[in-house]
C-alpha atoms as a PDB file:
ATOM      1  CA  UNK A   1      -6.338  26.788 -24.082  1.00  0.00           C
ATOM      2  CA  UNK A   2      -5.619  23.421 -25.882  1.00  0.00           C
ATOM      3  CA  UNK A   3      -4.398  25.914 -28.999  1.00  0.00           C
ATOM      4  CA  UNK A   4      -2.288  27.681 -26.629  1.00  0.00           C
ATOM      5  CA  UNK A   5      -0.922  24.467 -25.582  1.00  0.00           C
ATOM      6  CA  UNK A   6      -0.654  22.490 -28.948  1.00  0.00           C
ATOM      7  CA  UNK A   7       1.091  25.922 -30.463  1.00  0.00           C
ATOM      8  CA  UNK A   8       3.647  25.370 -27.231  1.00  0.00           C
ATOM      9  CA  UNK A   9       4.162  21.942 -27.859  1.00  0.00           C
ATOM     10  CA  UNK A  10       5.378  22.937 -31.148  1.00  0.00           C
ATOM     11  CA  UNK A  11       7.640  25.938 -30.307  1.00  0.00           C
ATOM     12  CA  UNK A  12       9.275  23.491 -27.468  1.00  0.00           C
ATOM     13  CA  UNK A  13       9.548  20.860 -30.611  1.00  0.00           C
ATOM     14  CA  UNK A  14       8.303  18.111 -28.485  1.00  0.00           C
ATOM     15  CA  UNK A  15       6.268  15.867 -31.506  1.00  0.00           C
ATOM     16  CA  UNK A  16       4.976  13.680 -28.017  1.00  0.00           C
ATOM     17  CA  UNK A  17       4.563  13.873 -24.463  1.00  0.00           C
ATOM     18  CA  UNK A  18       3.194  12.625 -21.450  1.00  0.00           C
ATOM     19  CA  UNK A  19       0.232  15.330 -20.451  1.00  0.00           C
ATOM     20  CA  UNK A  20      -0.946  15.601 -16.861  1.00  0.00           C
ATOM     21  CA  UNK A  21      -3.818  17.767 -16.117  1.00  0.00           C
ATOM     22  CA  UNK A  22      -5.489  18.683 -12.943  1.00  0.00           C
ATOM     23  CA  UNK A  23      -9.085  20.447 -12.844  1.00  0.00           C
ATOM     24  CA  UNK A  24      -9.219  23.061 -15.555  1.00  0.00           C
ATOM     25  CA  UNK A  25      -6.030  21.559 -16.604  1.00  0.00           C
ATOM     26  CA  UNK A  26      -7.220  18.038 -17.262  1.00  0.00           C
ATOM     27  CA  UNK A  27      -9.648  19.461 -19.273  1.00  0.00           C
ATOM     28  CA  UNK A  28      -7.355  21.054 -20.981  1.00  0.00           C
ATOM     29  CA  UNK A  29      -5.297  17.636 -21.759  1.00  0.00           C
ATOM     30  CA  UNK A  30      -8.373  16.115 -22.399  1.00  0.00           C
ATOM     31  CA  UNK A  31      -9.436  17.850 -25.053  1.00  0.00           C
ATOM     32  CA  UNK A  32      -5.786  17.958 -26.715  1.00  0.00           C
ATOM     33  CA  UNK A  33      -5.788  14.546 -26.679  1.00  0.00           C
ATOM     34  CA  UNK A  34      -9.242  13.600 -28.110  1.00  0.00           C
ATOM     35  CA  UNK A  35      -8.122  16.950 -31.034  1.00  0.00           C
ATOM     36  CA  UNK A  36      -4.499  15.968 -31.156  1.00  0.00           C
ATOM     37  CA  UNK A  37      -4.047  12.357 -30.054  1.00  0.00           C
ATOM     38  CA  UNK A  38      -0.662  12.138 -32.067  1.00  0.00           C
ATOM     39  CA  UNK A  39       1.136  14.290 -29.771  1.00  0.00           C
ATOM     40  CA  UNK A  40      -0.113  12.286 -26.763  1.00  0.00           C
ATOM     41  CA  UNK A  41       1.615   9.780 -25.817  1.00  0.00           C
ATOM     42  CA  UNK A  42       0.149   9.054 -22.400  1.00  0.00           C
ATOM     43  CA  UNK A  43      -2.593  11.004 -20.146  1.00  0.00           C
ATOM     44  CA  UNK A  44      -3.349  11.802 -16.850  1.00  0.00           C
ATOM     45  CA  UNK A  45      -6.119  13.373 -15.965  1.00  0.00           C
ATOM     46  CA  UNK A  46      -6.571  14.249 -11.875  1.00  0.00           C
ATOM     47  CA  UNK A  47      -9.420  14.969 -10.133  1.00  0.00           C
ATOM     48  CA  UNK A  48     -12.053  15.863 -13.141  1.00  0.00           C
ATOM     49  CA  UNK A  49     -14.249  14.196 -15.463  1.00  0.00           C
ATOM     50  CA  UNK A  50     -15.319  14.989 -19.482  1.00  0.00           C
ATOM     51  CA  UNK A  51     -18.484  15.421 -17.817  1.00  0.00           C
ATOM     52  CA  UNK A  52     -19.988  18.562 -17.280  1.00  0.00           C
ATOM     53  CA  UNK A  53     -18.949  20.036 -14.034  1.00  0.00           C
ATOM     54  CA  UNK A  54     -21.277  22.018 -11.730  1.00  0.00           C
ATOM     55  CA  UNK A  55     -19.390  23.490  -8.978  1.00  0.00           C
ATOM     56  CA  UNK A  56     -18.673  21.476  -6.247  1.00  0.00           C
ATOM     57  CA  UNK A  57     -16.931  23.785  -4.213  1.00  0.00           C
ATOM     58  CA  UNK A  58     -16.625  27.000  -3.290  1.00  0.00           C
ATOM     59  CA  UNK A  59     -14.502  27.777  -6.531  1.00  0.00           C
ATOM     60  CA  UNK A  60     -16.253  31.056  -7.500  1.00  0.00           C
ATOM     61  CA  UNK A  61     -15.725  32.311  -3.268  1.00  0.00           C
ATOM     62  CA  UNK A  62     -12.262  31.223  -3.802  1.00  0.00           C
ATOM     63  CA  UNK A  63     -11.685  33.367  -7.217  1.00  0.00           C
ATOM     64  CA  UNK A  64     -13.192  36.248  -5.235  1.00  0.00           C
ATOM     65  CA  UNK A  65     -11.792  35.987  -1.987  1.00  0.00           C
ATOM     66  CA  UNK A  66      -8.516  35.917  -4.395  1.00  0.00           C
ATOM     67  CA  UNK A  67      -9.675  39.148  -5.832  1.00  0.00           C
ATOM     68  CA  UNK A  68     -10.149  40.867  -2.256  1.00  0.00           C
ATOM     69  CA  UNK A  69      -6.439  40.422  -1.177  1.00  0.00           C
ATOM     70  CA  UNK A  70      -4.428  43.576  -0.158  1.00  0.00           C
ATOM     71  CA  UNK A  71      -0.822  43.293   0.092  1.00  0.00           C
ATOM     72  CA  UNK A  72       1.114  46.332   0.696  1.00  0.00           C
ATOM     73  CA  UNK A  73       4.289  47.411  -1.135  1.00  0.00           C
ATOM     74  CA  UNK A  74       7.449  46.420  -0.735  1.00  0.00           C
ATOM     75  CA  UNK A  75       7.155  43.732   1.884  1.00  0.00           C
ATOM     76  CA  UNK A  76       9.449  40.764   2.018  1.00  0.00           C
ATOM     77  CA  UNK A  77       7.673  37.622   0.316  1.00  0.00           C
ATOM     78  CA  UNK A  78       7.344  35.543   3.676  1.00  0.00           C
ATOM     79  CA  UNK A  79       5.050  38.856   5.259  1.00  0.00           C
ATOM     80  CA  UNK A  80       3.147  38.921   1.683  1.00  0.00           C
ATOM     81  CA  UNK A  81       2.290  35.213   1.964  1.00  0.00           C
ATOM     82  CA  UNK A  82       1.368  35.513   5.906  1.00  0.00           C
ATOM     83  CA  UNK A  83      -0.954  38.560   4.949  1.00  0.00           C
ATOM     84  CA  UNK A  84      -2.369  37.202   1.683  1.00  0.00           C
ATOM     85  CA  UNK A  85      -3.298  33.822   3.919  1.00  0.00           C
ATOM     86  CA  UNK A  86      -4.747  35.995   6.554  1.00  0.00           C
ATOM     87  CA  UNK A  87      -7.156  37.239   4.223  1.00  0.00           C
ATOM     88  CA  UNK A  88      -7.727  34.330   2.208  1.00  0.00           C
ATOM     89  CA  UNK A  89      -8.526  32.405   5.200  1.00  0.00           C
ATOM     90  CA  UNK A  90     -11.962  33.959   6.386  1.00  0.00           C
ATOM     91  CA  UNK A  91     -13.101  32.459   2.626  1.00  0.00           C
ATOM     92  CA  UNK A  92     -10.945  29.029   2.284  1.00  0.00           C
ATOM     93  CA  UNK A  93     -11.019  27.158   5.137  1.00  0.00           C
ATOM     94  CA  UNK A  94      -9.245  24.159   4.204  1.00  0.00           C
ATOM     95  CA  UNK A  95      -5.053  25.249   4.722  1.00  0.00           C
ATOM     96  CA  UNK A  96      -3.624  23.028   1.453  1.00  0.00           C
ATOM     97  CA  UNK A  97      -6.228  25.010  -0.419  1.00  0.00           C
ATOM     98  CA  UNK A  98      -4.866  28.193   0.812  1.00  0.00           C
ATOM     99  CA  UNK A  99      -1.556  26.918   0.108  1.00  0.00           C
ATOM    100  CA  UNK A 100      -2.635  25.983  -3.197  1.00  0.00           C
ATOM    101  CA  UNK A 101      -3.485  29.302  -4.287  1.00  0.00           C
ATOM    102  CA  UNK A 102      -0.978  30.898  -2.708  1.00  0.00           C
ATOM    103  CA  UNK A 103       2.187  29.701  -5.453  1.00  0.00           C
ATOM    104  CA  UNK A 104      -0.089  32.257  -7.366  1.00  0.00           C
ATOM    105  CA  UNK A 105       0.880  34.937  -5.868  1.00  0.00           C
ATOM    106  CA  UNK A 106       3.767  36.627  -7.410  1.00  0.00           C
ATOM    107  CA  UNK A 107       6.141  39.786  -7.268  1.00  0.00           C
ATOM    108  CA  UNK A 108       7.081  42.123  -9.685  1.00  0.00           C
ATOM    109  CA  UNK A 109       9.241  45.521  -8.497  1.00  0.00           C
ATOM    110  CA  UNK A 110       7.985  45.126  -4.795  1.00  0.00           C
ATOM    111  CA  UNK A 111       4.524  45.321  -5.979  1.00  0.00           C
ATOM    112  CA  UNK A 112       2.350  41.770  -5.359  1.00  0.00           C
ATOM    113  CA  UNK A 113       0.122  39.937  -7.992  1.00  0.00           C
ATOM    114  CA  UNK A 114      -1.864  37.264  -8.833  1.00  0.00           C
ATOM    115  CA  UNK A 115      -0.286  35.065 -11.608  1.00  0.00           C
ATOM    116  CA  UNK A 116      -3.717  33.926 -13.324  1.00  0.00           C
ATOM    117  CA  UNK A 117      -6.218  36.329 -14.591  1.00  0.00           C
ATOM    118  CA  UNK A 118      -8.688  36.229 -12.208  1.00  0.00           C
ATOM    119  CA  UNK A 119     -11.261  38.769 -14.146  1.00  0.00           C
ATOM    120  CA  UNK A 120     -11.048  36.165 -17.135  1.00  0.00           C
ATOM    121  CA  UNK A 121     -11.611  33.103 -14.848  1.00  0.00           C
ATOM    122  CA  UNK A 122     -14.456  34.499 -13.321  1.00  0.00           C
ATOM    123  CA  UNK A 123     -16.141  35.996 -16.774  1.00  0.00           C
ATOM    124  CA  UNK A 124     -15.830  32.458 -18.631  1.00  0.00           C
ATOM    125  CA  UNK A 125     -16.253  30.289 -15.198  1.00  0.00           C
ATOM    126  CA  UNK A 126     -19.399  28.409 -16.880  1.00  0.00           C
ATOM    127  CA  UNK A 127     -17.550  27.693 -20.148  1.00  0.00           C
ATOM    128  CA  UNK A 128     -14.670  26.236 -17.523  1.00  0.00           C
ATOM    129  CA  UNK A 129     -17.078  24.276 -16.024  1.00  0.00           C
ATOM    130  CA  UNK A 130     -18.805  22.794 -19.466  1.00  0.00           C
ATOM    131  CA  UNK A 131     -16.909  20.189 -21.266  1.00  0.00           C
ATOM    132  CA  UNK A 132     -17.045  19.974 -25.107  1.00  0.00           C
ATOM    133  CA  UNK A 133     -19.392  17.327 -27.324  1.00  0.00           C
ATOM    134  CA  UNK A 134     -16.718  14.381 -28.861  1.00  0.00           C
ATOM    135  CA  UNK A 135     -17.584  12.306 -31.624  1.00  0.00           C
ATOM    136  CA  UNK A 136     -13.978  10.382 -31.667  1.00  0.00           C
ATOM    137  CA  UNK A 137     -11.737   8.817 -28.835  1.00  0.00           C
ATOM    138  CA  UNK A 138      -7.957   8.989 -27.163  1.00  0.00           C
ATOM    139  CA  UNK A 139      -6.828   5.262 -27.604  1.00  0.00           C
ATOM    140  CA  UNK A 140      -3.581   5.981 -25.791  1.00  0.00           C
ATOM    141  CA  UNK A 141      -3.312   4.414 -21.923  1.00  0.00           C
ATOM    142  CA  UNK A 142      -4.925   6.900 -19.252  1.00  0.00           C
ATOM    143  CA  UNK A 143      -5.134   7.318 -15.922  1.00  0.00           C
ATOM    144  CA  UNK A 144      -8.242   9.160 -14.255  1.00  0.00           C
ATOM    145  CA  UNK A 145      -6.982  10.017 -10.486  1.00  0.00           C
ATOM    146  CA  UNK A 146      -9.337  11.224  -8.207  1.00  0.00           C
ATOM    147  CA  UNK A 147      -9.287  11.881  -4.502  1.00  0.00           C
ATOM    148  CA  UNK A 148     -12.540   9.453  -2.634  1.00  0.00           C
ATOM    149  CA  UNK A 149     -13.288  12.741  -0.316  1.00  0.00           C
ATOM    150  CA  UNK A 150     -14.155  14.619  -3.938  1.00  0.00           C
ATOM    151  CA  UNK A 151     -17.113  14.331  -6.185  1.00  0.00           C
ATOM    152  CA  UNK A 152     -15.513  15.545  -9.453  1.00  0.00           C
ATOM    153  CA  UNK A 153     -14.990  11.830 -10.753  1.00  0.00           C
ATOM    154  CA  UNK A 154     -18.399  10.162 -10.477  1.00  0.00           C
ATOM    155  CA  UNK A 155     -19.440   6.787 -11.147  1.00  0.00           C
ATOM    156  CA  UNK A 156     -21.723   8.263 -13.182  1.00  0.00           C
ATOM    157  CA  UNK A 157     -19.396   9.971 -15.279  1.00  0.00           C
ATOM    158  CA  UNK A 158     -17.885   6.029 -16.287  1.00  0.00           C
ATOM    159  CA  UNK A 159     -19.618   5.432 -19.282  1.00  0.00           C
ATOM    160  CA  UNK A 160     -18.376   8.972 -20.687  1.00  0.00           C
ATOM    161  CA  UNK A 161     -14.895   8.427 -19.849  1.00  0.00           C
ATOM    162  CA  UNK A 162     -15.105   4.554 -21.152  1.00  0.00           C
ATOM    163  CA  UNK A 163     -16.994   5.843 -24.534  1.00  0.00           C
ATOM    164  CA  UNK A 164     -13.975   8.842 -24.974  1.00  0.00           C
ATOM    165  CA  UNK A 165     -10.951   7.125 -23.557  1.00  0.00           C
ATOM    166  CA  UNK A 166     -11.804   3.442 -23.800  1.00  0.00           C
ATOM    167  CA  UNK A 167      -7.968   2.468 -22.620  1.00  0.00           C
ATOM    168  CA  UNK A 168      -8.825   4.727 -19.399  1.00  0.00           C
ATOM    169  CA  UNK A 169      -8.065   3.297 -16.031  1.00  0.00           C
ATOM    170  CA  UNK A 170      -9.684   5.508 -12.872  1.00  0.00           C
ATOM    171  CA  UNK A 171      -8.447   5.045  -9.642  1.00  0.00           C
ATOM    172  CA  UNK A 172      -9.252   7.224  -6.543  1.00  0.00           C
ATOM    173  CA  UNK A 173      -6.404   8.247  -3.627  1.00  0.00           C
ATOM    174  CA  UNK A 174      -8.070   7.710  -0.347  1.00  0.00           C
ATOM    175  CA  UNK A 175      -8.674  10.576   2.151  1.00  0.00           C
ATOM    176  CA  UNK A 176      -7.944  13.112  -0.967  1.00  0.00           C
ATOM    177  CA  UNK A 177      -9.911  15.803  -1.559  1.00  0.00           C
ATOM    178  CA  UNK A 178      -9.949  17.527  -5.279  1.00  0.00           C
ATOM    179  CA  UNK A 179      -6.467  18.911  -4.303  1.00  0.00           C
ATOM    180  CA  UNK A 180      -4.936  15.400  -4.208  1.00  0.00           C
ATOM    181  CA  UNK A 181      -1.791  16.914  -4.951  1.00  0.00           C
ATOM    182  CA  UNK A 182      -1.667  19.135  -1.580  1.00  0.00           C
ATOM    183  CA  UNK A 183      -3.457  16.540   0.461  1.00  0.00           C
ATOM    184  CA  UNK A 184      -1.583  13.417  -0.425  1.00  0.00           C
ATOM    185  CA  UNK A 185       1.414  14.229  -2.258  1.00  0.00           C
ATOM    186  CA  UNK A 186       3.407  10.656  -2.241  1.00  0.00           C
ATOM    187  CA  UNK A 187       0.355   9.255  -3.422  1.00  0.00           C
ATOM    188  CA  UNK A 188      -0.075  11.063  -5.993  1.00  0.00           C
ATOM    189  CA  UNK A 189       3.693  10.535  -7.223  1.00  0.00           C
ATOM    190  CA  UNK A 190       3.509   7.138  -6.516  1.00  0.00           C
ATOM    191  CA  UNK A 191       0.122   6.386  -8.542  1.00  0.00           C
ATOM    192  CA  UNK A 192       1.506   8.878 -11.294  1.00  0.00           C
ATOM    193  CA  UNK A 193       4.418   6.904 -11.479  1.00  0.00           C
ATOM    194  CA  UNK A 194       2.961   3.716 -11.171  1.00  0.00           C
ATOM    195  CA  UNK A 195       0.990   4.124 -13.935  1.00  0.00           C
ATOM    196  CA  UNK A 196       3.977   5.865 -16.335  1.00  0.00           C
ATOM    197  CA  UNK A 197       6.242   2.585 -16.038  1.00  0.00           C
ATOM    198  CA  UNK A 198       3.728   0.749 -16.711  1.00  0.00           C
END
């Protein structure tokens, strides 16, 4: 995925940016920036560590519960959402999850989809989870976010974050869980923000 998004980065012609990565994503910005830290200018990374992750939640339900939706043909979008989040909700309890997964769901010639590849996530869910060896560092400014009702950004996981981004500043949104970005969105902004004028 960091090849997919380094080629992108080059078709867009953008020579730097600002990347901001949650979960699979931040890995994902992570590892362009320790690979490619010339195109980084700045990086924030929400809700994940370079640490290897076991599953903390009920990721692999979620994928499958995903899997097991049925949405008939030809329904307007606002009865596809109500029936995929009937469904959805024996599995993920927690509504901004459910939300969350929801903007995945996606239309094509009355017939409804998932937008990821849910087969691939769920074949290569351990490689997701692992987080490649580094032998070099992102000096650029970054911001670890996590939320203090998840345990994806340990204190544990410090040293490793210090050793591969030593400019790296971690702060936590309180009353967040992993989907800080459903949970407390003007937090998130605002600490986003916050650390981009900086």
């Amino acid at each position: 995925m960091t090849n997919d998004l380094t080629q992108l980065l080059a078709q867009l012609r953008i020579g730097k940016c600002v990347l901001i990565g949650h979960s699979m994503g931040g890995k994902v910005a992570m590892t362009t920036a320790l690979m490619q830290p010339s195109l980084v200018e700045r990086l924030v990374v929400v809700d994940i560590s370079p640490a290897q992750t076991t599953p903390l939640t009920n990721f692999p339900a979620y994928i499958q519960a995903m899997k097991e939706v049925k949405v008939p043909k030809d329904v307007p979008r606002s009865t596809a959402r109500r029936l995929a989040e009937d469904q959805l909700r024996q599995l993920v309890k927690e509504r901004s999850v459910r939300q969350f997964l929801l903007t995945n769901l996606t239309e094509e010639e009355g017939q409804y989809s998932w937008r990821v590849n849910l087969d691939a996530i769920s074949n290569h869910l351990q490689d997701i989870m692992n987080f490649p060896a580094f032998n070099t560092s992102y000096e650029g400014p970054t911001l670890f976010l996590g939320g203090t009702n998840s345990a994806y950004i340990s204190s544990e996981d410090y040293p490793e974050i210090q050793r591969l981004f030593p400019c790296a500043d971690i702060q936590y949104i309180p009353d967040a869980s992993h989907w800080i970005h459903a949970d407390k969105p003007l937090d998130f902004i605002s600490s986003i923000s916050t650390f981009l004028q900086s």
